[in-house]
Protein backbone atom coordinates (compact mmCIF):
# COMPACT_ATOMS: atom_id res chain seq x y z
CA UNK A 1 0.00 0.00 0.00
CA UNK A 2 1.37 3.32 -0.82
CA UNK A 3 1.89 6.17 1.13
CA UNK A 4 1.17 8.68 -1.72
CA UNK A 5 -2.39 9.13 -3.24
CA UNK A 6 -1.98 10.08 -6.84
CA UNK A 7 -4.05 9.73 -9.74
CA UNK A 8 -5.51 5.79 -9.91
CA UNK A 9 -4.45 3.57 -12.94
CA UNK A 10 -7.61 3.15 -15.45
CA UNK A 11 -9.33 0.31 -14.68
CA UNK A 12 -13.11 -0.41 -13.69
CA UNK A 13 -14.25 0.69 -10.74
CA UNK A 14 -15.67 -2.13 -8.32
CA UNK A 15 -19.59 -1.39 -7.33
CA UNK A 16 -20.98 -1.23 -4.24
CA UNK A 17 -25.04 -1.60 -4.03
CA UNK A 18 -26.58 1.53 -2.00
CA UNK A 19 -30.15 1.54 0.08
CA UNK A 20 -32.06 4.53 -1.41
CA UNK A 21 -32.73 6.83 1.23
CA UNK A 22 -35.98 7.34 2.31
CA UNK A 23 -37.55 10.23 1.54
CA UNK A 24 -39.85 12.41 4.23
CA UNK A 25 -43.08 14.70 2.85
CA UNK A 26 -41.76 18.19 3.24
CA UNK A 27 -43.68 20.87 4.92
CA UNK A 28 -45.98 23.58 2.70
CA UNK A 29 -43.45 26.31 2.12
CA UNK A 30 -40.45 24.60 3.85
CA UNK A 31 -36.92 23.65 2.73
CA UNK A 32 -36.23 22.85 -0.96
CA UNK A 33 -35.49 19.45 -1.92
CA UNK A 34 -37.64 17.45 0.97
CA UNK A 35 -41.14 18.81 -1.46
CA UNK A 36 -39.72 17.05 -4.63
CA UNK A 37 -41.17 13.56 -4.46
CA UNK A 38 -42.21 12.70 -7.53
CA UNK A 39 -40.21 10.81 -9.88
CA UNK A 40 -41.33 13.56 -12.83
CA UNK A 41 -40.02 16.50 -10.93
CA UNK A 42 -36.62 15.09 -10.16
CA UNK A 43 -36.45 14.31 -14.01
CA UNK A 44 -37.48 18.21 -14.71
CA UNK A 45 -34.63 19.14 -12.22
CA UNK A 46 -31.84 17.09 -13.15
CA UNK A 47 -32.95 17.90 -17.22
CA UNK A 48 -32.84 21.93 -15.70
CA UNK A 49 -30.00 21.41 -14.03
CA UNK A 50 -27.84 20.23 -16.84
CA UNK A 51 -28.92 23.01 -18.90
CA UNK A 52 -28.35 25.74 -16.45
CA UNK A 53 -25.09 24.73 -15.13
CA UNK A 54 -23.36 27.72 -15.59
CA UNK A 55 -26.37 29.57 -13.00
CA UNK A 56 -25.25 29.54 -9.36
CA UNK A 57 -28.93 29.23 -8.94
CA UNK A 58 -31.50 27.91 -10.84
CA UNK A 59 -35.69 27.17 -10.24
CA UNK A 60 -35.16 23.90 -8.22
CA UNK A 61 -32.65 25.44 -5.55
CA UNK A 62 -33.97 25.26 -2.29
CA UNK A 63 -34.00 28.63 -0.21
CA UNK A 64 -34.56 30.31 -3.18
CA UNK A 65 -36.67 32.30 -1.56
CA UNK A 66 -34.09 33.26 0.87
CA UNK A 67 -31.05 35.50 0.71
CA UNK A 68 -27.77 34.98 -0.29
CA UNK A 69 -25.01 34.48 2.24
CA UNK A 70 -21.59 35.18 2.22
CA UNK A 71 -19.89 32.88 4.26
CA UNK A 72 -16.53 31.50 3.09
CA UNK A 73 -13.67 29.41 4.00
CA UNK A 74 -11.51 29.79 7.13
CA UNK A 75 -8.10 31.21 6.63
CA UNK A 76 -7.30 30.22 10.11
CA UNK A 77 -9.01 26.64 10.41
CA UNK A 78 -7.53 24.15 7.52
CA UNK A 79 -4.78 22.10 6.78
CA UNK A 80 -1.48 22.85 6.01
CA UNK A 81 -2.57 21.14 2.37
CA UNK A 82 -5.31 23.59 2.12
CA UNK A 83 -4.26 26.58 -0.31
CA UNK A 84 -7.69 29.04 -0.77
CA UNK A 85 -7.66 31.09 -3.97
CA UNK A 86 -10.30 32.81 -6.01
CA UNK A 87 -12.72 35.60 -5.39
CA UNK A 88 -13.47 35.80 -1.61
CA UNK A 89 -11.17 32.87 -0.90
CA UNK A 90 -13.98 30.45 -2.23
CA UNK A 91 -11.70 27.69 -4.26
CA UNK A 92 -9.83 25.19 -2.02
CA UNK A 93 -7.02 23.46 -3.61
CA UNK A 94 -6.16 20.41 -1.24
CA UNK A 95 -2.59 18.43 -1.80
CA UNK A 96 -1.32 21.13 -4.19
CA UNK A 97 1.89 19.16 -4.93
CA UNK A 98 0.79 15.33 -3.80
CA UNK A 99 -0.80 13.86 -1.13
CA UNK A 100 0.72 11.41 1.97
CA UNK A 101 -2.58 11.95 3.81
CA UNK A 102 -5.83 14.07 4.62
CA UNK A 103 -6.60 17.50 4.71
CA UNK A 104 -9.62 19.76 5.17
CA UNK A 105 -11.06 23.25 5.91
CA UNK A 106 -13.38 25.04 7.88
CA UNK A 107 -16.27 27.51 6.97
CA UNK A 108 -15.64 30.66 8.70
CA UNK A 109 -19.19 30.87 10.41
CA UNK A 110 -21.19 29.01 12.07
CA UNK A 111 -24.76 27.78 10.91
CA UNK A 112 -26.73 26.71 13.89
CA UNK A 113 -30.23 27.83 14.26
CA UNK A 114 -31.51 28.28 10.62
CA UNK A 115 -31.83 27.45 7.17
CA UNK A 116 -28.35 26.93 4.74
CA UNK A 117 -28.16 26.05 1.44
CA UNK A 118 -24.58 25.57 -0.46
CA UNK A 119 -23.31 24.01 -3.50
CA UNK A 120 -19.55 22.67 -3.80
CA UNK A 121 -18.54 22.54 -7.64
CA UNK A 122 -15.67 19.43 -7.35
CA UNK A 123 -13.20 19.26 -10.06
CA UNK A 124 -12.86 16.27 -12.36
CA UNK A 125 -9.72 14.73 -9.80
CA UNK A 126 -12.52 12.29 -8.29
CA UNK A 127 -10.83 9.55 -6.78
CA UNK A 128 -8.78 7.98 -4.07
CA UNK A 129 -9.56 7.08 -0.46
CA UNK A 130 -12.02 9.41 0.80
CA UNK A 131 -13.26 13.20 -0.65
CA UNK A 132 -16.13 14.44 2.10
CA UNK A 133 -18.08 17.05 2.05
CA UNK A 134 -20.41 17.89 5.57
CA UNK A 135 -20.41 19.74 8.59
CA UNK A 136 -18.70 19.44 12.13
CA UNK A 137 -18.04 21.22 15.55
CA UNK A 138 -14.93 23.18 16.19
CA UNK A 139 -13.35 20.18 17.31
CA UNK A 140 -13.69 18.16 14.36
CA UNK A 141 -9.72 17.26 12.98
CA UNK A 142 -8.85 19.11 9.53
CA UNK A 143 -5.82 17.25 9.15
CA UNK A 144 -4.04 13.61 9.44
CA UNK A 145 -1.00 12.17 8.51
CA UNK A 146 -3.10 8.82 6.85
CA UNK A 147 -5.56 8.46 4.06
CA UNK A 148 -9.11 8.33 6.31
CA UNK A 149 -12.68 9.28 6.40
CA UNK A 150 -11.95 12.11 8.58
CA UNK A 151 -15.31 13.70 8.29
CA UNK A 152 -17.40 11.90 10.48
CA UNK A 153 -14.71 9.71 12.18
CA UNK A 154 -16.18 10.93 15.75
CA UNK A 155 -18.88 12.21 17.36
CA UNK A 156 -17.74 15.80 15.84
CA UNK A 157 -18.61 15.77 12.68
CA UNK A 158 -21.07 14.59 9.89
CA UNK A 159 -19.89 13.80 6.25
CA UNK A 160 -20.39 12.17 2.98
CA UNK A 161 -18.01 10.57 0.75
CA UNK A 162 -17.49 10.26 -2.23
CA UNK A 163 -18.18 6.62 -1.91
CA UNK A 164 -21.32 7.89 -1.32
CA UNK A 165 -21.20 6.56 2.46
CA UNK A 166 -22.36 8.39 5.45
CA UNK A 167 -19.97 8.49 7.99
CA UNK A 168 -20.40 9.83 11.89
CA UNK A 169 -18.88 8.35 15.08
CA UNK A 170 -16.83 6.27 13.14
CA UNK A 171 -19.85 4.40 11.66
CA UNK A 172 -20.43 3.60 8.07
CA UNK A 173 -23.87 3.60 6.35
CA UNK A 174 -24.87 3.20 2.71
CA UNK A 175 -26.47 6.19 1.55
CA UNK A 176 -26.10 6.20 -2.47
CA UNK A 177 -24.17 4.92 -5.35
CA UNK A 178 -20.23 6.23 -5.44
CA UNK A 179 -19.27 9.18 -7.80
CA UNK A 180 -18.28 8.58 -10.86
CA UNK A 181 -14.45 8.84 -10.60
CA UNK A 182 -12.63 11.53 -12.69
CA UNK A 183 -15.85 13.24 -13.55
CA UNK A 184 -16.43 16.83 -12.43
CA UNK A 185 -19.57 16.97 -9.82
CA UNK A 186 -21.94 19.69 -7.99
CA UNK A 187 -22.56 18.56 -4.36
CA UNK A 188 -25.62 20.65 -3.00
CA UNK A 189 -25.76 20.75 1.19
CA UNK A 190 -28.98 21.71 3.03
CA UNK A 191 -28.73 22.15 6.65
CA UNK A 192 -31.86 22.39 8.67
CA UNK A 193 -30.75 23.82 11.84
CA UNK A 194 -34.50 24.37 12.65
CA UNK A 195 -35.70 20.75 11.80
CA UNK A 196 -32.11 19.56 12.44
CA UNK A 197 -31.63 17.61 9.09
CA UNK A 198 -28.84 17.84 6.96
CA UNK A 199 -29.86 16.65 3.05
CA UNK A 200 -27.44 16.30 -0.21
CA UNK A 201 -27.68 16.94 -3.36
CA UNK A 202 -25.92 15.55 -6.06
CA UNK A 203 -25.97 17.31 -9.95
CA UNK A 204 -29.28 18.77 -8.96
CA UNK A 205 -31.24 16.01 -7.78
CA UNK A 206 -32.26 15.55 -4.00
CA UNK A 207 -30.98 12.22 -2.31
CA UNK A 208 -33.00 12.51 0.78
CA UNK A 209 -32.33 12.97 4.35
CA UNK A 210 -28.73 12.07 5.58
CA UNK A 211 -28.97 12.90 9.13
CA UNK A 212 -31.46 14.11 11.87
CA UNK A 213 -31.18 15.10 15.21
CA UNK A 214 -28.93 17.91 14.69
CA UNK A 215 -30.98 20.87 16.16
CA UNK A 216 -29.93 18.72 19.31
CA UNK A 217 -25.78 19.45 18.98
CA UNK A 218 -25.41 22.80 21.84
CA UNK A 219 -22.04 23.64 19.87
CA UNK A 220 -21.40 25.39 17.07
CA UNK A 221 -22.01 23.63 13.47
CA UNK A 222 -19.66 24.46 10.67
CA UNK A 223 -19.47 23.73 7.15
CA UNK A 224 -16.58 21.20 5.79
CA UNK A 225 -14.51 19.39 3.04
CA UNK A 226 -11.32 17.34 3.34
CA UNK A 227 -9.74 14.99 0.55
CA UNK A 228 -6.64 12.91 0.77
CA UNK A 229 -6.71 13.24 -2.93
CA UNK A 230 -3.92 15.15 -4.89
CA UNK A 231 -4.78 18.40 -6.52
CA UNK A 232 -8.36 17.94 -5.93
CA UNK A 233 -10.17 21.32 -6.19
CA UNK A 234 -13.55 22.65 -4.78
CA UNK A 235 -15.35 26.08 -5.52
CA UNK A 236 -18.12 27.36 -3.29
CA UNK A 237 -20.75 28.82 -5.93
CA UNK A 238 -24.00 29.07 -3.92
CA UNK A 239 -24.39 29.75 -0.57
CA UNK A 240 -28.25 30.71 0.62
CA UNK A 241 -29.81 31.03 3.82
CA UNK A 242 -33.51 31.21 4.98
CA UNK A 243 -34.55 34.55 6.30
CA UNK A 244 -35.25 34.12 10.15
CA UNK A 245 -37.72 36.88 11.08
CA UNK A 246 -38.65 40.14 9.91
CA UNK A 247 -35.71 41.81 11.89
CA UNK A 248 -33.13 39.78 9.67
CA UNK A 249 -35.21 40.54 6.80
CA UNK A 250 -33.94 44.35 7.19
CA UNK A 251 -30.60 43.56 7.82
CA UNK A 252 -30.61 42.00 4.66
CA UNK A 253 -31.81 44.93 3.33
CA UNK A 254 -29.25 47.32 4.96
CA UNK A 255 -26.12 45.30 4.12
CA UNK A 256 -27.07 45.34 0.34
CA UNK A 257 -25.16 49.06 1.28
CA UNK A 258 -22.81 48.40 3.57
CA UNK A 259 -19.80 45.69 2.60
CA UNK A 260 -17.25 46.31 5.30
CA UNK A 261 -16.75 47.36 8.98
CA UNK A 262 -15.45 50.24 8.12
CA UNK A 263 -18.31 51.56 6.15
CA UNK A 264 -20.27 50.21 9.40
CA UNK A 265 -18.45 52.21 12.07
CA UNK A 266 -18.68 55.48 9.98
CA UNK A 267 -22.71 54.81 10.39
CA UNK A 268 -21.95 55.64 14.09
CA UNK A 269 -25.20 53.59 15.16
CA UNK A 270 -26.04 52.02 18.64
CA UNK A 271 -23.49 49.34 19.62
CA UNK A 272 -26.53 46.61 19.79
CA UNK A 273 -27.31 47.62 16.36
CA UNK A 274 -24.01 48.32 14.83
CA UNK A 275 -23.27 44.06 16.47
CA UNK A 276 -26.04 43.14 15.16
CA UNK A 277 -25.62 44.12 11.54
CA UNK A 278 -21.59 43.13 11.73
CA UNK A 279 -22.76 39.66 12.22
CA UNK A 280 -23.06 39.11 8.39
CA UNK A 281 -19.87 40.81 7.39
CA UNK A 282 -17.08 38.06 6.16
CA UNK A 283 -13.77 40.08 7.35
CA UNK A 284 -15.78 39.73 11.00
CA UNK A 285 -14.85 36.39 13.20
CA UNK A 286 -18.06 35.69 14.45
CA UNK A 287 -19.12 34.21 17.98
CA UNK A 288 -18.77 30.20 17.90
CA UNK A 289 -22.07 28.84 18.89
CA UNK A 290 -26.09 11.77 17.54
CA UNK A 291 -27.97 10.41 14.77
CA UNK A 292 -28.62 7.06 13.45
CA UNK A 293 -30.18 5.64 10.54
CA UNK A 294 -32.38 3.19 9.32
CA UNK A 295 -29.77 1.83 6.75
CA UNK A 296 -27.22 -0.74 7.00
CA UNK A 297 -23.97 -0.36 8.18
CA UNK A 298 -20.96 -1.13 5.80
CA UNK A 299 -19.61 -4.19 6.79
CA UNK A 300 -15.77 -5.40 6.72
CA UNK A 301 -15.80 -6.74 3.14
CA UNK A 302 -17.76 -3.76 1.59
CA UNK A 303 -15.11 -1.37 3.35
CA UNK A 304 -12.44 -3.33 1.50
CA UNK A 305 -14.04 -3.05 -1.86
CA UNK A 306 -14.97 0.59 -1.18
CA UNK A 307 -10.61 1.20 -0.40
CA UNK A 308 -9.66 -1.19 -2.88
CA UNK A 309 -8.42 1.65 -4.96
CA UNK A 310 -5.35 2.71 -2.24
């Protein structure tokens, strides 16, 4: 076994048979993905989807009626194989020169107590041991010297891979069928922190539920990737969030105006106020705030088909 992950040699990859997911009846008005049901509307989405690739946002995204967040990835909490580039630091590049074990990154905020929405456009370099994409706590590891489903490996975080198994507490469940290796892919994350459900979303079509229970977690929830792949590159294109109350609602409203803290302070407004708006400003740090499935767990000889590719 090799202690570099590089690109595979070309040869067929080994299948692994997934339980659908199954899917819950979503709420009048509520979240997205959890009101398409029908077989016929995930075919119009997926058929949309294709065709409108090159929209951030399209018809079937869910918060659409929401408001578009700015959240981006933590200079402060990755890897040392992280390097960020692009506009607002949104593109991760993970392994840069090759890879001799995992690395992730951290969202900058938190997400706890509402509605998020965002889409992760993942470069063709599909392959390798593990490439997750999920959410954790603070304490949740962003780096290790071994090729590992870090995502998900304890109680601190909650992560698909690219494998398409669930992973949390070190447990394994089938969730859906493994990428399609050295294919470019859009992974869509919903998190519910009202309902406390996180969904995926793979090319634009819903795959259901992936965990529950998470309005439960007291700690702060943020968004992550990792990869022990080389050279493997992400892009945040969509981030949404659901508007909370009227009060949020303005602020929206208000920061349409106002892009930085400095433009803020020279407002002069009521410190409550003034904190209260500089919540949703990037360049601010903001204040940091156990499911199980019916599916079956991934047993000892699956696991080895599902690495066979070290």
């Amino acid at each position: 076994m090799s202690d570099v992950e590089v690109d595979p040699p070309q040869q067929p990859s080994h299948p692994v048979v997934a339980i659908a997911p199954r899917r819950r009846r979503g709420r009048r008005g509520g979240a997205g993905c959890l009101a398409m049901q029908s077989s016929s509307s995930q075919e119009a989405a997926s058929s949309s989807s294709s065709s409108s690739s090159s929209s951030p946002l399209n018809r079937f995204c869910p918060l659409s009626k929401g408001v578009e967040d700015n959240w981006t990835w933590s200079k402060r909490h990755r890897s040392k194989e992280v390097v960020l580039s692009g506009p607002n630091s949104r593109t991760v590049h993970f392994h840069p020169n090759w890879s001799k074990g995992t690395a992730g990154v951290q969202g900058k905020r938190s997400l706890n107590n509402g509605r998020y929405y965002w889409e992760l456009h993942v470069s063709q370099r599909v392959f390798g041991t593990s490439i997750m994409f999920g959410i954790g706590t603070k304490s949740a590891r962003l780096h290790a010297n071994a090729f590992r489903n870090m995502l998900g490996e304890n109680e601190h975080g909650w992560g698909l891979s690219h494998k398409g198994v669930l992973w949390h507490k070190g447990v394994a469940l089938l969730y859906t069928k493994r990428f399609r290796e050295n294919h470019p892919t859009q992974i869509g994350v919903l998190f519910d922190g009202i309902e406390g459900t996180l969904t995926y979303y793979k090319d634009g079509r819903c795959l259901g539920v992936a965990f529950r229970g998470l309005d439960q977690i007291d700690e702060p929830l943020y968004p992550i990737v990792c990869s022990t792949a080389a050279k493997t590159e992400m892009t945040l294109k969509c981030t949404r969030r659901e508007f909370v109350n009227l009060q949020d609602r303005c602020r929206a409203v208000i920061m349409r105006r106002v892009r930085s803290s400095s433009q803020l302070e020279k407002l002069k407004l009521p410190l409550p106020i003034s904190d209260y708006l500089g919540e949703v400003i990037d360049e601010m740090e903001p204040l940091r705030q156990s499911t199980s499935l019916n599916r079956p767990q991934v047993n000892e000889l699956e696991m080895c088909i599902m690495n066979y590719d070290l």
